[in-house]
Protein backbone atom coordinates (compact mmCIF):
# COMPACT_ATOMS: atom_id res chain seq x y z
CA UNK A 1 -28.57 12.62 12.76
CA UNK A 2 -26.80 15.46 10.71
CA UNK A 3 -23.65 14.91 12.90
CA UNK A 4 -23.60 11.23 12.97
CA UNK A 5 -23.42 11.47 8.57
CA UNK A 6 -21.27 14.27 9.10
CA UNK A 7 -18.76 12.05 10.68
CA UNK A 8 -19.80 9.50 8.24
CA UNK A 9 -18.75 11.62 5.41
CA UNK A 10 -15.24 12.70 6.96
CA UNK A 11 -14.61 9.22 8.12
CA UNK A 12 -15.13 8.00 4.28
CA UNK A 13 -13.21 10.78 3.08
CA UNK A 14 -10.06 9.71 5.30
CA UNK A 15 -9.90 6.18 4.64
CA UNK A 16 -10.25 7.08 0.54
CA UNK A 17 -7.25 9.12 1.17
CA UNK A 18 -5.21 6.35 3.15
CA UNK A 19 -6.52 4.02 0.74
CA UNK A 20 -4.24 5.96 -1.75
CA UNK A 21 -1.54 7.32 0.31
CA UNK A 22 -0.86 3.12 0.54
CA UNK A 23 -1.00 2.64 -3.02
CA UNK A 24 1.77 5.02 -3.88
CA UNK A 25 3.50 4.78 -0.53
CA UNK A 26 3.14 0.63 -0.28
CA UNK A 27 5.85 -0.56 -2.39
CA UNK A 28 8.62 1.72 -0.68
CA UNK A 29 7.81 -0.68 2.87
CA UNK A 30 7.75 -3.93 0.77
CA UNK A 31 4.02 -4.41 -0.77
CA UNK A 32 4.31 -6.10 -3.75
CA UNK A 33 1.11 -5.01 -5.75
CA UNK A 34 2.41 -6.44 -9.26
CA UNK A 35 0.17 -9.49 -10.85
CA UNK A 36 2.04 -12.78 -11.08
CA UNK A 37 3.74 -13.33 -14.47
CA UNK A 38 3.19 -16.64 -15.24
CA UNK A 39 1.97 -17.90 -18.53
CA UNK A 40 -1.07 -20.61 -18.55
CA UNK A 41 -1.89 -22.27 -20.95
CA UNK A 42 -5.36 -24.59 -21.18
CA UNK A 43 -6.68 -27.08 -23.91
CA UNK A 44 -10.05 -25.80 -24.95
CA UNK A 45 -12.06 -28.33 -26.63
CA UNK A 46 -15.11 -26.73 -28.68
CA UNK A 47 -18.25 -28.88 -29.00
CA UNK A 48 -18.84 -27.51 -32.99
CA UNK A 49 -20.85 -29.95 -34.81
């Protein structure tokens, strides 16, 4: 049981560190991670009485 959450552990450990190898490697091989820059704009209507 000690092995199988030892290879848990190391398992988690390695996709943390591809998880942010990507985010600093990703936009050189095209990922776009930038939010869309569009303004909206909504009627609110308040029910004040």
């Amino acid at each position: 049981m000690a092995r199988l959450a030892k290879y848990l552990a190391i398992l988690i450990l390695l996709a943390a560190i591809a998880l942010v190898a990507y985010a600093y490697i990703g936009p050189w091989f095209g990922a776009d991670f930038s939010a869309p820059a569009a303004e909206v704009r909504k009627p609110v209507v308040l029910n004040a009485d």
